[in-house]
N, C-alpha and C. Protein backbone atom coordinates (compact mmCIF):
# COMPACT_ATOMS: atom_id res chain seq x y z
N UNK A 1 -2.14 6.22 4.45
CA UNK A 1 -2.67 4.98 3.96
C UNK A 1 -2.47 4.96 2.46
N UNK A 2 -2.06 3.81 2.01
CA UNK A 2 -1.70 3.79 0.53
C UNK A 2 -2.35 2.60 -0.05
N UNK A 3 -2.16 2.06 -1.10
CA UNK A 3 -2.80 1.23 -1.89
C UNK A 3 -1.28 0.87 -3.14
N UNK A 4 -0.74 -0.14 -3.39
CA UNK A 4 0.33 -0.36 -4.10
C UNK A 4 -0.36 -1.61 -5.57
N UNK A 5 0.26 -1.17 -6.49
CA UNK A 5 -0.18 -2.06 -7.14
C UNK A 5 1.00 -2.84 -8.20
N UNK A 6 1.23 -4.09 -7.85
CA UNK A 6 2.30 -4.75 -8.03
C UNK A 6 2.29 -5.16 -9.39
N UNK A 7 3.28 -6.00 -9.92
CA UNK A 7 3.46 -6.65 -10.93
C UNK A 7 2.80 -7.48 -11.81
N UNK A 8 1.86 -8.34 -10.64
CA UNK A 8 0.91 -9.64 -10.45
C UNK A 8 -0.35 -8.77 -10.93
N UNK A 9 -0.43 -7.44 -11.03
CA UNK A 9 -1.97 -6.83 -10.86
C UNK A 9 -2.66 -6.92 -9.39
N UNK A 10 -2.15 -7.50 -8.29
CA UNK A 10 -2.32 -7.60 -7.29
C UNK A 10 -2.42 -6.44 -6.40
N UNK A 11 -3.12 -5.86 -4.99
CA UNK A 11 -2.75 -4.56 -4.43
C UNK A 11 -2.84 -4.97 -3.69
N UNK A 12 -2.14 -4.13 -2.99
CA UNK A 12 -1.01 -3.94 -1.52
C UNK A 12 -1.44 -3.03 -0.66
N UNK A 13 -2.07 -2.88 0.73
CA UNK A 13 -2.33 -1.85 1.04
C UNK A 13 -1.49 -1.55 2.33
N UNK A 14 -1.44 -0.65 2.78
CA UNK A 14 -0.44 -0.03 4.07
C UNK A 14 -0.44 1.09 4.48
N UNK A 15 0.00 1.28 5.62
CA UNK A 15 0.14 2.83 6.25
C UNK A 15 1.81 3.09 6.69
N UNK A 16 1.47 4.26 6.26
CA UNK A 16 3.33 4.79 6.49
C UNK A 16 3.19 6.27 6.31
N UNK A 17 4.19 6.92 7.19
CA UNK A 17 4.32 8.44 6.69
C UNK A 17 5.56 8.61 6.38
N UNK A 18 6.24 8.15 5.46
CA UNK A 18 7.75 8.17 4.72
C UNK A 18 6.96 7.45 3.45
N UNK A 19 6.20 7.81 2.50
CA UNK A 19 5.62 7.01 1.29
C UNK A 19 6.92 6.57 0.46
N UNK A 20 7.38 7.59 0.41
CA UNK A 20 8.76 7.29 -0.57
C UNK A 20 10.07 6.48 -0.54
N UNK A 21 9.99 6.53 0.62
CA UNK A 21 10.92 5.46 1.34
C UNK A 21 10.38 4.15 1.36
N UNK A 22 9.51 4.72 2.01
CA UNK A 22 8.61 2.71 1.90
C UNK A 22 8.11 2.13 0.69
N UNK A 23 8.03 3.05 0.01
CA UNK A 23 7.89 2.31 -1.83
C UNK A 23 9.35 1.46 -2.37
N UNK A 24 10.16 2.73 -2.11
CA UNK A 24 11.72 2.40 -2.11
C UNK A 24 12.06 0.46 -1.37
N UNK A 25 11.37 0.55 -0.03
CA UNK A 25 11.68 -0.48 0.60
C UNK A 25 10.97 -1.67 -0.05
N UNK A 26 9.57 -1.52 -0.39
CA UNK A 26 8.75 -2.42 -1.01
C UNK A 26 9.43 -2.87 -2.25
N UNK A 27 9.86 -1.99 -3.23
CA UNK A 27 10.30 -2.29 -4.11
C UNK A 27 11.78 -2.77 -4.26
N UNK A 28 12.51 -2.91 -3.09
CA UNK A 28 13.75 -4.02 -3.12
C UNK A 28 15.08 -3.12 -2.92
N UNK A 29 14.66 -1.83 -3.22
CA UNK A 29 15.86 -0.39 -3.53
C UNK A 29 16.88 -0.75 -1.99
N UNK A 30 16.03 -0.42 -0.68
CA UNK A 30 16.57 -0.13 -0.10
C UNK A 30 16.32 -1.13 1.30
N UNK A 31 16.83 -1.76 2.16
CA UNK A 31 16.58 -3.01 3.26
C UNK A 31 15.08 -2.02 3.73
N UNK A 32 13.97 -3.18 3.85
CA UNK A 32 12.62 -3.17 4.81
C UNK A 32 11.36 -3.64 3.73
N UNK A 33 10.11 -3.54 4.07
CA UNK A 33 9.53 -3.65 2.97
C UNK A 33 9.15 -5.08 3.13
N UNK A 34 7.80 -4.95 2.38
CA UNK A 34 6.96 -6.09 3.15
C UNK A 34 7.55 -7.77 2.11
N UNK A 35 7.46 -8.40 2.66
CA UNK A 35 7.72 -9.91 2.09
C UNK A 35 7.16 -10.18 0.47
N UNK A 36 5.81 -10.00 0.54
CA UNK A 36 4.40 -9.74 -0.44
C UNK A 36 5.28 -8.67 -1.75
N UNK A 37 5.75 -7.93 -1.65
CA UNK A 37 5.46 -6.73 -2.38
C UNK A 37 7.32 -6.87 -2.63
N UNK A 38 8.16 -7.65 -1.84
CA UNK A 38 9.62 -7.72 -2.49
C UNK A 38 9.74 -9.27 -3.71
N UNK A 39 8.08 -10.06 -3.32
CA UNK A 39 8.38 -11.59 -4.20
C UNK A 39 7.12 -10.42 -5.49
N UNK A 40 6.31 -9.92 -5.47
CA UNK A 40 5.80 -9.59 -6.63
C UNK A 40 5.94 -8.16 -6.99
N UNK A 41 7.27 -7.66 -7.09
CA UNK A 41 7.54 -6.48 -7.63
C UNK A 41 7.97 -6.24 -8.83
N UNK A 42 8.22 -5.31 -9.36
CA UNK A 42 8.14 -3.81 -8.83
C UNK A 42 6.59 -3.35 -8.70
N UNK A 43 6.00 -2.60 -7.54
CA UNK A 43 5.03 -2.29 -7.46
C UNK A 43 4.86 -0.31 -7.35
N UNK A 44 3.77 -0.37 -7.95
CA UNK A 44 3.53 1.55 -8.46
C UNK A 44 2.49 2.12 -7.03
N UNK A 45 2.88 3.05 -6.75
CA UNK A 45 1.58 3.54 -6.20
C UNK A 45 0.58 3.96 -7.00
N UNK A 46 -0.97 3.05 -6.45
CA UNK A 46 -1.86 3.46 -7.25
C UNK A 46 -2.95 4.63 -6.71
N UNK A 47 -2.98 4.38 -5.45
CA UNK A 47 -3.73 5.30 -4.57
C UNK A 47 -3.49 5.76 -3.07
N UNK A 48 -3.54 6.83 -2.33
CA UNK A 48 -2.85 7.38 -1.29
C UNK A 48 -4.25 8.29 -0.33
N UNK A 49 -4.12 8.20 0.30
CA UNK A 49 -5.30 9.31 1.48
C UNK A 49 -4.19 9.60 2.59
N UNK A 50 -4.62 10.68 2.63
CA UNK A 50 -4.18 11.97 3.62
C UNK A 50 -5.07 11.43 5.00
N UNK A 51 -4.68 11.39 6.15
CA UNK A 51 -5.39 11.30 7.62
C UNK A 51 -4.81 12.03 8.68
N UNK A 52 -5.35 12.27 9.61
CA UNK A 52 -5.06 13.51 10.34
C UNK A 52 -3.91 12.52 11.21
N UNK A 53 -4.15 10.97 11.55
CA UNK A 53 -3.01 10.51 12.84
C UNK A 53 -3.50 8.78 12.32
N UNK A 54 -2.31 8.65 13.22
CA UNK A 54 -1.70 7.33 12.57
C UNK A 54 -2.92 6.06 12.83
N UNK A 55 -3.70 6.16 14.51
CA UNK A 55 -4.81 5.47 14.94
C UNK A 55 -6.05 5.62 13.84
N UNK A 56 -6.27 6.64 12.89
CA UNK A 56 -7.16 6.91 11.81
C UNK A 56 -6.75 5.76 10.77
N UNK A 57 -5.25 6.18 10.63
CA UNK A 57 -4.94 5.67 8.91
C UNK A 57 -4.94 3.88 9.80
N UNK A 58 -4.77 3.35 10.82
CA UNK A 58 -5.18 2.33 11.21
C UNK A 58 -5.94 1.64 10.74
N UNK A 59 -6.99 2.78 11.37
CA UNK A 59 -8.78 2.23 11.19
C UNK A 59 -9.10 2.15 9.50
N UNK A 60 -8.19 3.25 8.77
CA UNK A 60 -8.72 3.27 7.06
C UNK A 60 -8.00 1.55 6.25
N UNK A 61 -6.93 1.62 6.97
CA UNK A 61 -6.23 -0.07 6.14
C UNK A 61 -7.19 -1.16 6.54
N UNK A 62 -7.83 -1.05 7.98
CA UNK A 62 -8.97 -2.03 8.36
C UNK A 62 -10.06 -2.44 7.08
N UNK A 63 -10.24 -0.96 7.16
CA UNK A 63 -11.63 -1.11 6.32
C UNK A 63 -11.21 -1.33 5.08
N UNK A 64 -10.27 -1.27 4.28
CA UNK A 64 -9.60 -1.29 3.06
C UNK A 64 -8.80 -3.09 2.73
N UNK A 65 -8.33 -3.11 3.86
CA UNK A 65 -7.96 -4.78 3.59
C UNK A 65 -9.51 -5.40 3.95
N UNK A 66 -10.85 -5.00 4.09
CA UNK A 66 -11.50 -5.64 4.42
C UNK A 66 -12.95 -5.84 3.24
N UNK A 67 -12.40 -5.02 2.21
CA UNK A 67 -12.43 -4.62 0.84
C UNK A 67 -12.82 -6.08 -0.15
N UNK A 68 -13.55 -5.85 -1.01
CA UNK A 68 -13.31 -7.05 -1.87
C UNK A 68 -12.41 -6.17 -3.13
N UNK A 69 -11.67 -7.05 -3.93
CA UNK A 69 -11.05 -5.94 -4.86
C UNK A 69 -12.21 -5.19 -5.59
N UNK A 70 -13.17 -5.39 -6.24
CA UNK A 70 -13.72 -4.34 -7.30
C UNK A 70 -13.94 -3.30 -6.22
N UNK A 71 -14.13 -3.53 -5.03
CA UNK A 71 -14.67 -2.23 -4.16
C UNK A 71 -12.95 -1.58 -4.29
N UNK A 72 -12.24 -2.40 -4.28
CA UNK A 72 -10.70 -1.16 -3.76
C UNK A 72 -10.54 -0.75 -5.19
N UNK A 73 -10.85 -1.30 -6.34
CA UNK A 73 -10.72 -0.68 -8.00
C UNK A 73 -11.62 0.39 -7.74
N UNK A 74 -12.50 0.79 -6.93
CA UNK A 74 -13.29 2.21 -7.49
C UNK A 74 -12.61 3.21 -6.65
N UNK A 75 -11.53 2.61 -5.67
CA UNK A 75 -10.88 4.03 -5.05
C UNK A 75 -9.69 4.38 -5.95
N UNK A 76 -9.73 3.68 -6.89
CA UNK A 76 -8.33 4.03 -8.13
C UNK A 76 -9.35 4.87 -8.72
């Protein structure tokens, strides 16, 4: 589960286990990568969590897109 933070000051959140690739993709480098994050790029990773399986990091983007931003600014 990651947290991206774009150009706009805007964040991006997602799950992936290739981070580097999918930053790569987000950021325009390489074909994939979300719509959001190829119109307001270049975007940095700002924050990342470790989860044991993919149905977890699921449940963590739930609760994280469900976030108001100052709550997702205190996981930076």
């Amino acid at each position: 589960m990651y947290l991206l933070r774009c150009i706009n000051n805007s964040l991006y959140c997602g799950v992936n286990n290739d981070l580097d690739k999918r930053l790569r993709q987000h950021n325009g480098e390489i074909a994939g990568g979300a719509k959001y994050t190829r119109a307001n790029g270049p975007c940095v990773l700002a924050y990342q969590e470790q989860v044991k399986d993919r149905s977890t990091a699921l449940k963590r983007e739930c609760e994280i897109k469900s976030m108001t931003r100052d709550e997702k600014l205190t996981l930076l």
